[in-house]
Every structure is written in structure tokens, then in C-alpha cells.
PDB file of N, CA and C in Angstrom:
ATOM      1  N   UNK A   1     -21.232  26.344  10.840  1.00  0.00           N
ATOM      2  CA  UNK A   1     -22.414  26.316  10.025  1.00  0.00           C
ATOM      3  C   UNK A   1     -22.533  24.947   9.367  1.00  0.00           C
ATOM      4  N   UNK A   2     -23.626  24.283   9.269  1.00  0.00           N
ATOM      5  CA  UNK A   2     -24.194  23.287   9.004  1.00  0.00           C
ATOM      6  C   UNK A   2     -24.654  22.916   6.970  1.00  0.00           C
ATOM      7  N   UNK A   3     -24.634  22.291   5.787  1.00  0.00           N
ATOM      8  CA  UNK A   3     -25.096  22.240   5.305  1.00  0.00           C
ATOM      9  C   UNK A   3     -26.346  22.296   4.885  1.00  0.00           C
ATOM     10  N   UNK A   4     -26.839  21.702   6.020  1.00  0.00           N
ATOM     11  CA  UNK A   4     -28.113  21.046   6.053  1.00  0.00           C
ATOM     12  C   UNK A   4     -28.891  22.428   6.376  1.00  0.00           C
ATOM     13  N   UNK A   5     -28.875  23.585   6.904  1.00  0.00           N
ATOM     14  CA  UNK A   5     -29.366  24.317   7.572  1.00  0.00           C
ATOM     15  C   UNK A   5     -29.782  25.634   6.486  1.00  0.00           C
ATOM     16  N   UNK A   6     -28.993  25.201   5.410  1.00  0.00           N
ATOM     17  CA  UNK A   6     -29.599  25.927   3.986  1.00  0.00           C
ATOM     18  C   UNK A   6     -28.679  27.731   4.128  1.00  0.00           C
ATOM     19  N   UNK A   7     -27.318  27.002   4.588  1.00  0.00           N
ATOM     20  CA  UNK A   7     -26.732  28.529   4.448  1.00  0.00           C
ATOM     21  C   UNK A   7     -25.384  28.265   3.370  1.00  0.00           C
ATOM     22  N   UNK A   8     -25.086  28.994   2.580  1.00  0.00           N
ATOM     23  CA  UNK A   8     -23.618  28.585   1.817  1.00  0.00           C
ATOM     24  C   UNK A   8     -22.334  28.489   2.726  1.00  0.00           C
ATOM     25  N   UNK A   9     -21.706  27.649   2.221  1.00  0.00           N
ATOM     26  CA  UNK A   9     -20.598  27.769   3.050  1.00  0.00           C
ATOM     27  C   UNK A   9     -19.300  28.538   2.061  1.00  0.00           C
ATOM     28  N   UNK A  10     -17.833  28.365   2.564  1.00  0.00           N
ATOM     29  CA  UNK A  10     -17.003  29.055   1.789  1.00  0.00           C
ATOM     30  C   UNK A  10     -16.142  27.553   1.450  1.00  0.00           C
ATOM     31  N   UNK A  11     -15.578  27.426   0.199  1.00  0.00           N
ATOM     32  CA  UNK A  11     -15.381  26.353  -0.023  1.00  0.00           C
ATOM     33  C   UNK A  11     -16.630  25.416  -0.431  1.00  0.00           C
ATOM     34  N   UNK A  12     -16.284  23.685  -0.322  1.00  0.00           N
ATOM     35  CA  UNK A  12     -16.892  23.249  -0.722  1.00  0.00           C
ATOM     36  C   UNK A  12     -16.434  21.366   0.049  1.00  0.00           C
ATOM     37  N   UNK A  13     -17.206  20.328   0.188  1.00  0.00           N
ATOM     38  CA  UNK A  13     -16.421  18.801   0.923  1.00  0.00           C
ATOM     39  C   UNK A  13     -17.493  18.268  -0.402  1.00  0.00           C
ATOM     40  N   UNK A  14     -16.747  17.024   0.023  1.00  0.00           N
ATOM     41  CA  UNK A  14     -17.360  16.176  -1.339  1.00  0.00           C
ATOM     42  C   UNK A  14     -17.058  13.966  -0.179  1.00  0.00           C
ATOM     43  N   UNK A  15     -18.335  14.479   0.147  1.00  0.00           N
ATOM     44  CA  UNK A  15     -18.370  13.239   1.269  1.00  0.00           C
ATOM     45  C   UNK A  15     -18.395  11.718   0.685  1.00  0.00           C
ATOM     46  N   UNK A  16     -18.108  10.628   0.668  1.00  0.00           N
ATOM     47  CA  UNK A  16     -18.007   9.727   0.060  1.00  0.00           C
ATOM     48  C   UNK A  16     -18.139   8.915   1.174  1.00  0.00           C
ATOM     49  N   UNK A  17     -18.929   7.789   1.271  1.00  0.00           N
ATOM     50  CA  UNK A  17     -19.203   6.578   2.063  1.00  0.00           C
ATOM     51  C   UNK A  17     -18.105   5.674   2.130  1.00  0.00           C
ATOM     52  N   UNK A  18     -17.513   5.377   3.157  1.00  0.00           N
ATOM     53  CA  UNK A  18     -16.817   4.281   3.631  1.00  0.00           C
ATOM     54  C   UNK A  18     -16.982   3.927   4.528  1.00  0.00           C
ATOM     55  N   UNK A  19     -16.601   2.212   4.881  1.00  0.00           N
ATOM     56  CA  UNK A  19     -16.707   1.355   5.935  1.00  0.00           C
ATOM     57  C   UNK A  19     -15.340   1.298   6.798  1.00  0.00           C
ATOM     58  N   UNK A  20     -14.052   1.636   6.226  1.00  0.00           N
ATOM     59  CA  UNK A  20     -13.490   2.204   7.592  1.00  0.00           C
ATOM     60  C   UNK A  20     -14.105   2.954   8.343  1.00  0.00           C
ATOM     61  N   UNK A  21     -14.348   4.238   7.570  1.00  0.00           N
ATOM     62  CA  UNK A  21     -14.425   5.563   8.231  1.00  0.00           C
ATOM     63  C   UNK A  21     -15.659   5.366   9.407  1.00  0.00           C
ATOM     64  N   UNK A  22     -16.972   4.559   8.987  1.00  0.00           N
ATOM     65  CA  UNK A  22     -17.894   4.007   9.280  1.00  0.00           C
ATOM     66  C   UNK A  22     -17.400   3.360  10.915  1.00  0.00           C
ATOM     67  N   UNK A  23     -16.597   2.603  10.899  1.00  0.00           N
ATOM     68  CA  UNK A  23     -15.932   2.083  12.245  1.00  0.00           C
ATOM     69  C   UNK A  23     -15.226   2.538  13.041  1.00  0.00           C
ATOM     70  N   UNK A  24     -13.911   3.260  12.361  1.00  0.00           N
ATOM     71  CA  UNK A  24     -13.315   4.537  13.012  1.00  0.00           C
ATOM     72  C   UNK A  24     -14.107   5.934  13.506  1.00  0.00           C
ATOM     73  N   UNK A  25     -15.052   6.145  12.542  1.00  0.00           N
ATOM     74  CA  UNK A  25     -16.040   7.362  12.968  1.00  0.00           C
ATOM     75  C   UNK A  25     -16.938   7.011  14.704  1.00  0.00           C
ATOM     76  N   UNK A  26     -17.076   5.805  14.877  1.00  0.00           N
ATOM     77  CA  UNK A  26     -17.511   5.371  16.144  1.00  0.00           C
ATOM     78  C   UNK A  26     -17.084   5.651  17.344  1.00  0.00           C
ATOM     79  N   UNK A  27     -15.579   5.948  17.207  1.00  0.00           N
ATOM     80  CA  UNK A  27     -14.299   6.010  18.216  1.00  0.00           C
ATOM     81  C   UNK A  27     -13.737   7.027  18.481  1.00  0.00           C
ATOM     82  N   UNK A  28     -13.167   7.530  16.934  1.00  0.00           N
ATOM     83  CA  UNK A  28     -12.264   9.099  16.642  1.00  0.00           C
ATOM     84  C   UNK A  28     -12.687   9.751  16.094  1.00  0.00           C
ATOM     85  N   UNK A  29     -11.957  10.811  16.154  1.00  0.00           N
ATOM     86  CA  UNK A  29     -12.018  12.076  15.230  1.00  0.00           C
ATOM     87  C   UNK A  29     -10.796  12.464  14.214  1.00  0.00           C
ATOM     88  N   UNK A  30     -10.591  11.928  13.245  1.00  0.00           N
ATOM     89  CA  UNK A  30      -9.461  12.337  12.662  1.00  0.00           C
ATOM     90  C   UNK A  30      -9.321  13.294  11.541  1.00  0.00           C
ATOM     91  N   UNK A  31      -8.944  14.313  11.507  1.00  0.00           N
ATOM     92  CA  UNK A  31      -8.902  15.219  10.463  1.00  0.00           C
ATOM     93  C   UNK A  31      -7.527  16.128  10.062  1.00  0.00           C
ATOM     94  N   UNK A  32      -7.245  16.363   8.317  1.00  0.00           N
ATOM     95  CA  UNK A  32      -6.237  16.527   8.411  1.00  0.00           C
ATOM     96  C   UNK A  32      -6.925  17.824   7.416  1.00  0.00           C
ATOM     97  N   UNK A  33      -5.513  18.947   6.956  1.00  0.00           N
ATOM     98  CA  UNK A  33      -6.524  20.204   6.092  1.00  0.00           C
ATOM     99  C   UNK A  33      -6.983  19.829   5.052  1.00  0.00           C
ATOM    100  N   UNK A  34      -6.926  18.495   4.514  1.00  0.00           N
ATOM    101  CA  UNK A  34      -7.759  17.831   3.400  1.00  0.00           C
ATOM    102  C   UNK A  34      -8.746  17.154   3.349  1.00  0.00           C
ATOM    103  N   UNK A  35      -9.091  16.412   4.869  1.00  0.00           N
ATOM    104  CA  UNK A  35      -9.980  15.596   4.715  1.00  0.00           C
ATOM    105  C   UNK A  35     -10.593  15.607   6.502  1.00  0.00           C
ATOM    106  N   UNK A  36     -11.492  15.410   6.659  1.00  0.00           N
ATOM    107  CA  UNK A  36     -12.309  14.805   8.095  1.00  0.00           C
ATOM    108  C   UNK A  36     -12.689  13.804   7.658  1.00  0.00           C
ATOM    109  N   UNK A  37     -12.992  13.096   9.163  1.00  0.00           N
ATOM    110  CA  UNK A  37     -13.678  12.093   9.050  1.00  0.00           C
ATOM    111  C   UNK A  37     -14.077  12.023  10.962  1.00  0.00           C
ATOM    112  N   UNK A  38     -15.971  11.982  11.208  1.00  0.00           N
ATOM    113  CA  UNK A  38     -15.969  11.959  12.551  1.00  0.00           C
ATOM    114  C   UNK A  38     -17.256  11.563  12.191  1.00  0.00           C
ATOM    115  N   UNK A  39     -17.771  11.743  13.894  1.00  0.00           N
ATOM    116  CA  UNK A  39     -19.246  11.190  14.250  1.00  0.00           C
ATOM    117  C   UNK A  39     -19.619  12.138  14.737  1.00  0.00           C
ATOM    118  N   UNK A  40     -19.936  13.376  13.924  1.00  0.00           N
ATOM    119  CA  UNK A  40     -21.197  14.104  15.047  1.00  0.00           C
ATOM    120  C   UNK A  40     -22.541  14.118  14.594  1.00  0.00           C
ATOM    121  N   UNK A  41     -23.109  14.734  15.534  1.00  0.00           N
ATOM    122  CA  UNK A  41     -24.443  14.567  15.640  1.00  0.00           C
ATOM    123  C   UNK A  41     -24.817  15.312  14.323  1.00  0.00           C
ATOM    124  N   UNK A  42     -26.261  14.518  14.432  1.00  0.00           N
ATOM    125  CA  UNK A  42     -27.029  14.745  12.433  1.00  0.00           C
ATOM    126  C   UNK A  42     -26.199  14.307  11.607  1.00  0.00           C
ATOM    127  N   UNK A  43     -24.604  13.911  11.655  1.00  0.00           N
ATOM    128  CA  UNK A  43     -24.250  13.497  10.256  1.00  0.00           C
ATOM    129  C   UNK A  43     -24.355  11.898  10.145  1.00  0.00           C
ATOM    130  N   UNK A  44     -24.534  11.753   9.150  1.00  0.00           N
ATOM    131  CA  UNK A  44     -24.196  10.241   8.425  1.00  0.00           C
ATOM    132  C   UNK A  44     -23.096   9.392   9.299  1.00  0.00           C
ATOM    133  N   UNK A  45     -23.181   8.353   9.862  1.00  0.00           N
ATOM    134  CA  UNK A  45     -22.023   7.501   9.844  1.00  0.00           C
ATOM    135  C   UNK A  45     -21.480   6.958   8.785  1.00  0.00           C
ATOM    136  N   UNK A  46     -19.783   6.779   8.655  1.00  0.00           N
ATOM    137  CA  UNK A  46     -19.100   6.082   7.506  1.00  0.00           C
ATOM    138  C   UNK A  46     -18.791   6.858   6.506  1.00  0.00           C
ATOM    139  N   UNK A  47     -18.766   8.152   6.587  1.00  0.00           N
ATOM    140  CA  UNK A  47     -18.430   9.243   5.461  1.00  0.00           C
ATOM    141  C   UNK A  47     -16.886  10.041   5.769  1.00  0.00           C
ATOM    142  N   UNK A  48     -16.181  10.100   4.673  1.00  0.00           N
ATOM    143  CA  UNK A  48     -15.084  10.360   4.486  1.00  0.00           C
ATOM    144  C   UNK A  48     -15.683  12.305   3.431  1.00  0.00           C
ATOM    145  N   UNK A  49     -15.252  13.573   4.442  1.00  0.00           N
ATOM    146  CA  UNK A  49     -15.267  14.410   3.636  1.00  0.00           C
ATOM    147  C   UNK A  49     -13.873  14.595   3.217  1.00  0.00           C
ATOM    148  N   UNK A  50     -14.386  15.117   2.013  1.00  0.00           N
ATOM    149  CA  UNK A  50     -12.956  15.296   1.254  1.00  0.00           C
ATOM    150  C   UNK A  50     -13.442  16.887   1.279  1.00  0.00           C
ATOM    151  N   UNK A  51     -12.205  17.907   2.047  1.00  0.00           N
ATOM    152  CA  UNK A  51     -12.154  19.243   1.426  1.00  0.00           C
ATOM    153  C   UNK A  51     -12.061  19.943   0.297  1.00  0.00           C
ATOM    154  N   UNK A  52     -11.263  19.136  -0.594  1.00  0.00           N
ATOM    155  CA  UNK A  52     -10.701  19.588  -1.937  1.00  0.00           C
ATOM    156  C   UNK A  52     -11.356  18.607  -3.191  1.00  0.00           C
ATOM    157  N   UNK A  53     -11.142  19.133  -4.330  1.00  0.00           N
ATOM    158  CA  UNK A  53     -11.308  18.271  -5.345  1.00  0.00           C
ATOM    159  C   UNK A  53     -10.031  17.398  -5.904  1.00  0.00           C
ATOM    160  N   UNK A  54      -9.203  17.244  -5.251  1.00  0.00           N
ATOM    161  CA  UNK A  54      -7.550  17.175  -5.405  1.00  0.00           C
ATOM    162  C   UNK A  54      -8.232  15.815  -4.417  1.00  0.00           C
ATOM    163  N   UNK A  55      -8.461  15.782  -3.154  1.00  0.00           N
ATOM    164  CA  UNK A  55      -8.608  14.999  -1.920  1.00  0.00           C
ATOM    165  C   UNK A  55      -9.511  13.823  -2.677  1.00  0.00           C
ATOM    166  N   UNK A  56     -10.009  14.213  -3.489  1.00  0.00           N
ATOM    167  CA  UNK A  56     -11.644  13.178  -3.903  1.00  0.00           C
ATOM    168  C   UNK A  56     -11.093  12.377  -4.893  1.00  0.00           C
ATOM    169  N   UNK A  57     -10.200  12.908  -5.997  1.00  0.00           N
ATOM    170  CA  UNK A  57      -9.858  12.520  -7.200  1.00  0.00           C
ATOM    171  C   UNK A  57      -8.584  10.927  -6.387  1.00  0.00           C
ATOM    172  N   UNK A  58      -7.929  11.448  -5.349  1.00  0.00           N
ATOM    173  CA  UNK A  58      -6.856  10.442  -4.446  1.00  0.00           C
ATOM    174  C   UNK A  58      -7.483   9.439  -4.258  1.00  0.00           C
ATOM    175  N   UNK A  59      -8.890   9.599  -3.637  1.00  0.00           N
ATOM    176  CA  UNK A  59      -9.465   8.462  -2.817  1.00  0.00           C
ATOM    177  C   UNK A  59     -10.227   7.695  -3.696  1.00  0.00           C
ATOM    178  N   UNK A  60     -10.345   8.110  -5.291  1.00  0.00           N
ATOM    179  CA  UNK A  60     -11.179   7.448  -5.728  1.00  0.00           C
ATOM    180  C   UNK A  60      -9.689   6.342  -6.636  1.00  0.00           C
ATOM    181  N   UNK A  61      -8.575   6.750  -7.001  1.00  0.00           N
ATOM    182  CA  UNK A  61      -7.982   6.319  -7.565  1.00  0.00           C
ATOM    183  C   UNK A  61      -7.104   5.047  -6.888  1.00  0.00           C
ATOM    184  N   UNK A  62      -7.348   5.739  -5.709  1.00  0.00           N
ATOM    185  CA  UNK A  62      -7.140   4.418  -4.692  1.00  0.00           C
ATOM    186  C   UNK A  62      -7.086   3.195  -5.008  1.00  0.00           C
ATOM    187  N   UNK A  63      -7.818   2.082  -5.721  1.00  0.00           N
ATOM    188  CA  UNK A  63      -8.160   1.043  -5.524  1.00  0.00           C
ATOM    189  C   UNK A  63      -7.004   0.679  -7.017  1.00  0.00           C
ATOM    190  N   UNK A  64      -7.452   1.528  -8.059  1.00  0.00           N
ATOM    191  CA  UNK A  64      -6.021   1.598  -8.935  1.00  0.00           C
ATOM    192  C   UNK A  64      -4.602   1.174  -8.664  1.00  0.00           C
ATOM    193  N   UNK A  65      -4.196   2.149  -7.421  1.00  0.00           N
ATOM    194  CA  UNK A  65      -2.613   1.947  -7.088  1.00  0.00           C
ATOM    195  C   UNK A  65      -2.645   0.734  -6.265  1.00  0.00           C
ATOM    196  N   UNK A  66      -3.956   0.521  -5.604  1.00  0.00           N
ATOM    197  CA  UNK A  66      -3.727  -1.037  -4.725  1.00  0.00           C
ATOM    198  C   UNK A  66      -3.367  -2.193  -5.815  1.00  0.00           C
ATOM    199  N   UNK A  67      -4.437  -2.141  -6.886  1.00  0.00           N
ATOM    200  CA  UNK A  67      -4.272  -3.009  -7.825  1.00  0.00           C
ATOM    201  C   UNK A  67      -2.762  -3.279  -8.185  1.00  0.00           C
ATOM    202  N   UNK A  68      -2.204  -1.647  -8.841  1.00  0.00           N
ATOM    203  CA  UNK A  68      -0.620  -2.038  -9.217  1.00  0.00           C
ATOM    204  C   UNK A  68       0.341  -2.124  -8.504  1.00  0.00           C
ATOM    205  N   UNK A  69       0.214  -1.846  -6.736  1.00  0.00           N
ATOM    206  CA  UNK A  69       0.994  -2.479  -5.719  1.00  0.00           C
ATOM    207  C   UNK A  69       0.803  -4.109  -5.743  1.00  0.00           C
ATOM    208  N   UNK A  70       0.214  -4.272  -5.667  1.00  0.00           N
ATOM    209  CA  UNK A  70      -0.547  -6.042  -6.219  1.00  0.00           C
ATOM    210  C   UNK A  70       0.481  -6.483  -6.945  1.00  0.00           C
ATOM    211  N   UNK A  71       0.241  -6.009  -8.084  1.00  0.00           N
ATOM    212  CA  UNK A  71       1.142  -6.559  -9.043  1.00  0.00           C
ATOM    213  C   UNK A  71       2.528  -6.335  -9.121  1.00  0.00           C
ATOM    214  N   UNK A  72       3.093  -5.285  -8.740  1.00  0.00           N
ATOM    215  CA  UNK A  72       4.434  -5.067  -7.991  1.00  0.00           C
ATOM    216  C   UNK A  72       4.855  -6.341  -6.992  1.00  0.00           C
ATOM    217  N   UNK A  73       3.934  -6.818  -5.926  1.00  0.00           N
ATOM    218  CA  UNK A  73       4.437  -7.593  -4.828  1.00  0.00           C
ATOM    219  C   UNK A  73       4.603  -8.552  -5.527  1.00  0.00           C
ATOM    220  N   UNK A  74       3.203  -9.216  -6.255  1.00  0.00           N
ATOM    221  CA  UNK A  74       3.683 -10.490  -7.086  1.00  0.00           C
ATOM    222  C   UNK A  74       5.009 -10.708  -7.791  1.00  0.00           C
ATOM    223  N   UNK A  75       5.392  -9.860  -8.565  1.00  0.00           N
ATOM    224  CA  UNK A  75       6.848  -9.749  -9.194  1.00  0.00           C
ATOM    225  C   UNK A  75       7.810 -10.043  -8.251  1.00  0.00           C
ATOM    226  N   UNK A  76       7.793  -9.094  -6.985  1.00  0.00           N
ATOM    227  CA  UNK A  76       8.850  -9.094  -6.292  1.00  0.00           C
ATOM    228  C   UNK A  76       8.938 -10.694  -5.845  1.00  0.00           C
ATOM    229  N   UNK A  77       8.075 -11.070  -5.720  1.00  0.00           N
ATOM    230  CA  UNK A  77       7.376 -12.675  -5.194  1.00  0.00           C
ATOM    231  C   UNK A  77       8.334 -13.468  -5.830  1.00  0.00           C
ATOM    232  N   UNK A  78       7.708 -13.076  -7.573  1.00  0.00           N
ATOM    233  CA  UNK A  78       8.627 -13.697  -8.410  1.00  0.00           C
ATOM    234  C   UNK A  78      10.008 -14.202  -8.084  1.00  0.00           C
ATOM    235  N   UNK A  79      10.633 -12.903  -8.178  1.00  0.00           N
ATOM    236  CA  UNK A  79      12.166 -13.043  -8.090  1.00  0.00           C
ATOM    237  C   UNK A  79      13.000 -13.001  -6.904  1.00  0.00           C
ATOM    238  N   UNK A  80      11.839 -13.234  -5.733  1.00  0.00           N
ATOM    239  CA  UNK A  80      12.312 -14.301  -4.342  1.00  0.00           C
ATOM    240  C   UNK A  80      12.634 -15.783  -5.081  1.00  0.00           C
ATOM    241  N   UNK A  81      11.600 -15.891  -5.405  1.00  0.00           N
ATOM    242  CA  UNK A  81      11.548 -17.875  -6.031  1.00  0.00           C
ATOM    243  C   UNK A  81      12.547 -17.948  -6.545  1.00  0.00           C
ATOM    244  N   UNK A  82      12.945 -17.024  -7.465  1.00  0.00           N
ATOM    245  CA  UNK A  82      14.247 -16.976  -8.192  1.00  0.00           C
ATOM    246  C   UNK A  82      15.416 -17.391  -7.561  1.00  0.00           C
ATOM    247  N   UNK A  83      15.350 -16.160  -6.605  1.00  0.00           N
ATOM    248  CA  UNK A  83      16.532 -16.125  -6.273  1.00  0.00           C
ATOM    249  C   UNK A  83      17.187 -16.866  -4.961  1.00  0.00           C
ATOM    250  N   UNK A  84      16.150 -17.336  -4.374  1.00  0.00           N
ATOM    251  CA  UNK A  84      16.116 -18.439  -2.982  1.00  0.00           C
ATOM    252  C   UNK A  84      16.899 -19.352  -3.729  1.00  0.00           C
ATOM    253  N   UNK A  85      16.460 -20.507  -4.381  1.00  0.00           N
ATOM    254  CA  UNK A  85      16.862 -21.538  -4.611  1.00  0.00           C
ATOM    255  C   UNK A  85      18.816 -20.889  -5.657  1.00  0.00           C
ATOM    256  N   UNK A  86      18.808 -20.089  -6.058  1.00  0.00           N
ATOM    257  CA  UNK A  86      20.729 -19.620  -6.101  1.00  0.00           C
ATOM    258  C   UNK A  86      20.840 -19.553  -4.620  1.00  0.00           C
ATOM    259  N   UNK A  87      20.866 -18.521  -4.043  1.00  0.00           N
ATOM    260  CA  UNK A  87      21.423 -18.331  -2.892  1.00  0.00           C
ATOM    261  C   UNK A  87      21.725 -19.708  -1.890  1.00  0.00           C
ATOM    262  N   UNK A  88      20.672 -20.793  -1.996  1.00  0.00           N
ATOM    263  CA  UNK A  88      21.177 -22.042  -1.639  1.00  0.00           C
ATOM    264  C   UNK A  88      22.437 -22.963  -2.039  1.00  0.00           C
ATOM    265  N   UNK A  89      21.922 -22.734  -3.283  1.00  0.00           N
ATOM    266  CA  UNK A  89      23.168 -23.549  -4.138  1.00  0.00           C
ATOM    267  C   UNK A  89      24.575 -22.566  -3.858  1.00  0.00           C
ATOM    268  N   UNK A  90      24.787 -21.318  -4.147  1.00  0.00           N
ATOM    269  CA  UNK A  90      25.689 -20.629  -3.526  1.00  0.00           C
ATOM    270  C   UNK A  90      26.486 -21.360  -1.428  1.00  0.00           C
ATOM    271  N   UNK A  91      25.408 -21.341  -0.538  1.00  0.00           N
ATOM    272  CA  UNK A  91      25.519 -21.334   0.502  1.00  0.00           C
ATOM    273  C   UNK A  91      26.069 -22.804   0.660  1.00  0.00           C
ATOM    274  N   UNK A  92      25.267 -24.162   0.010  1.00  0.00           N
ATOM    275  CA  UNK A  92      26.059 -25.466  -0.253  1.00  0.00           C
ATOM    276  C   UNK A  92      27.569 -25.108  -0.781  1.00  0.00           C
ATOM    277  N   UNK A  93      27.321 -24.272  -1.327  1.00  0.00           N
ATOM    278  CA  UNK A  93      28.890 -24.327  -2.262  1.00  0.00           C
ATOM    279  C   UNK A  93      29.837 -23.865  -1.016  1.00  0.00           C
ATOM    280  N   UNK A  94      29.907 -23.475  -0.110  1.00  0.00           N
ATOM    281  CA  UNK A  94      30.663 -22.610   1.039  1.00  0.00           C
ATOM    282  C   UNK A  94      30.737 -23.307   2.007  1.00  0.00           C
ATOM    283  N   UNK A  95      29.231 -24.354   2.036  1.00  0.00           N
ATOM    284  CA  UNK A  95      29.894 -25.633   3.096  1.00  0.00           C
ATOM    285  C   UNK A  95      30.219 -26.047   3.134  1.00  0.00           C
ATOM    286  N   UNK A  96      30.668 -26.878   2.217  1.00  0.00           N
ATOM    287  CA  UNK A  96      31.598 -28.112   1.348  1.00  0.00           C
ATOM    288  C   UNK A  96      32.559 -27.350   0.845  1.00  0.00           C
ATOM    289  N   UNK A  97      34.011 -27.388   1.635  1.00  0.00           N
ATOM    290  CA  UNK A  97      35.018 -27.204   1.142  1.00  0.00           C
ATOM    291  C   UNK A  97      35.497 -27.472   0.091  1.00  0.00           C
ATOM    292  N   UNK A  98      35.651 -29.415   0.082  1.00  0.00           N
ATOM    293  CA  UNK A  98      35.987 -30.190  -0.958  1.00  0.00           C
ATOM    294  C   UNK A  98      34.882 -29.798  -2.511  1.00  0.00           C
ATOM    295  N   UNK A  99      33.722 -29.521  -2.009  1.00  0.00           N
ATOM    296  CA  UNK A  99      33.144 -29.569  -3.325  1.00  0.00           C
ATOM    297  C   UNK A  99      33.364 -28.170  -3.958  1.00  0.00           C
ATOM    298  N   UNK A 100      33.598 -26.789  -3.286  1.00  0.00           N
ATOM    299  CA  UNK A 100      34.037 -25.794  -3.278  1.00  0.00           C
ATOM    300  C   UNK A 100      35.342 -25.787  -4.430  1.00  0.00           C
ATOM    301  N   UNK A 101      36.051 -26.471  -4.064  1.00  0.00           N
ATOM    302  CA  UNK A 101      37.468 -26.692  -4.584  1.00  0.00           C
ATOM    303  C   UNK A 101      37.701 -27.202  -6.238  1.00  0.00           C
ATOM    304  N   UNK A 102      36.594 -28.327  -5.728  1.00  0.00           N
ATOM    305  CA  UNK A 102      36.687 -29.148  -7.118  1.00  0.00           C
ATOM    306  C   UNK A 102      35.620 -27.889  -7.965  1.00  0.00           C
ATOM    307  N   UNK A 103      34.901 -27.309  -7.763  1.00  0.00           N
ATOM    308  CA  UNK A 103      34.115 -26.290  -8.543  1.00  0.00           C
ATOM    309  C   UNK A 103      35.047 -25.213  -9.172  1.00  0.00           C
ATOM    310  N   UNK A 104      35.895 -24.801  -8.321  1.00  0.00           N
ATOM    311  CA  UNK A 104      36.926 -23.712  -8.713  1.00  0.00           C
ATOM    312  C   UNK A 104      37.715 -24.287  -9.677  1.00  0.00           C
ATOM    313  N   UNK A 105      38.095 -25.744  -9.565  1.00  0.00           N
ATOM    314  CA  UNK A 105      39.002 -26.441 -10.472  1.00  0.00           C
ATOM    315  C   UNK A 105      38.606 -26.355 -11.785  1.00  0.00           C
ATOM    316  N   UNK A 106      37.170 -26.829 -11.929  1.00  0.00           N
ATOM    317  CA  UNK A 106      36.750 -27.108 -12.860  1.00  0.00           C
ATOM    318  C   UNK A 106      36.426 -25.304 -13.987  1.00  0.00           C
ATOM    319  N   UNK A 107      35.940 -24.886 -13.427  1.00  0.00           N
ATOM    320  CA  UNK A 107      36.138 -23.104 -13.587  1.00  0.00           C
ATOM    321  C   UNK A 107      37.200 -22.857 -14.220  1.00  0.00           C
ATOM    322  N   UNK A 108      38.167 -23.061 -13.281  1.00  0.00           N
ATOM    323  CA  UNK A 108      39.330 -22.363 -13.875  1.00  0.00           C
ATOM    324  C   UNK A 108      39.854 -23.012 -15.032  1.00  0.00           C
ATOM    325  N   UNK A 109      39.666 -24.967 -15.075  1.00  0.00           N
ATOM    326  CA  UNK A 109      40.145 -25.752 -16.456  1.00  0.00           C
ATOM    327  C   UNK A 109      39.090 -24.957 -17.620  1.00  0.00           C
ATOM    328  N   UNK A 110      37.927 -24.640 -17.718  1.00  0.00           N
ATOM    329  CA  UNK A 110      37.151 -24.185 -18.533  1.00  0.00           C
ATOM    330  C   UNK A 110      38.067 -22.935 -19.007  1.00  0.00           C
ATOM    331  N   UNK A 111      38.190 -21.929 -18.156  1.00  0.00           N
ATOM    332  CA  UNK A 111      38.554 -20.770 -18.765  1.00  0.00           C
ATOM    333  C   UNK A 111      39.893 -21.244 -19.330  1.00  0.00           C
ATOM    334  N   UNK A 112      40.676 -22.186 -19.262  1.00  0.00           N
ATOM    335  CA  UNK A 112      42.089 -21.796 -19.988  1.00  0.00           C
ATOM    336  C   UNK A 112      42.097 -22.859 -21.459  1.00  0.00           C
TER     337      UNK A 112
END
């Protein structure tokens, strides 16, 4: 049964426009028990139904968790920069025997 055709259905979708779905809808059919997304005939291209109100509330918050994945990567970014330039100075320290040596020397005169 059709919306459009003026009969109730059981349940309820809550369709939302997108430009994936819009491109993928051209090709596939993908649907999971929460959500469709296809191209048939009479419907809209580029619409994402959401089955649930649970499904709608995800997709809208979406752009939220991208944001604070964002800012997660940057951090992690961060403390690459960090930690690249130790791990060098570490890795010099292991090539150079002699300078290796005299480092330990000096270490160990500190601690006593």
C-alpha cells in the first residue's frame, strides 16, 4: 500500500532528502528494518525513509558526531606531531652507539 493512495498504513516513515541516497537510489536498493532507501516508481528520488522515530533522531544528529570525530582526529593529529619528533630523537639515540653511551654516562653521573 502506497501513501499517496489515501489509505493508513500501520506504523509510520519519516522521509528526509539526501544526495547520497539521491545517487545510490539510481543503482540500489538498500534497506535495513530501520530504514529504506530505493527508486521506485512515483517516489521522490534522494529520500532516505526512516521507519522509526529512533532512525530519524540518528540521522539528524549525524552531522554532530562528524563534527566531534573532527575534533577527535585533530587531537590525535596533535599528539602524532608530538610524538614523531621523540620517537626520532629516541631512534638517533640507538644509532649512534658512541652517542648512546655518552647519554647513559651522563644519566647515570646526574642520578648519583
Amino acid at each position: 500500500m502506497k501513501l499517496g493512495e489515501g489509505r493508513f498504513r500501520k506504523g509510520y516513515e519519516i522521509a528526509i532528502d539526501d544526495p547520497v541516497a539521491e545517487f545510490l537510489g539510481r543503482y540500489v536498493t538498500v534497506s535495513t528494518p530501520d530504514r529504506r532507501m530505493d527508486h521506485g516508481p512515483g517516489e521522490l528520488e534522494g529520500e532516505i525513509d526512516h521507519l522509526s522515530r529512533d532512525t530519524a533522531v540518528e540521522y539528524l544528529l549525524m552531522p554532530e558526531r562528524v563534527m566531534t570525530l573532527e575534533g577527535k582526529a585533530e587531537a590525535l593529529h596533535m599528539d602524532f606531531t608530538e610524538l614523531i619528533p621523540a620517537l626520532k630523537q629516541l631512534f638517533d639515540l640507538e644509532a649512534d652507539p658512541e652517542k648512546r653511551q655518552r647519554d647513559q654516562m651522563r644519566a647515570y653521573t646526574y642520578r648519583t
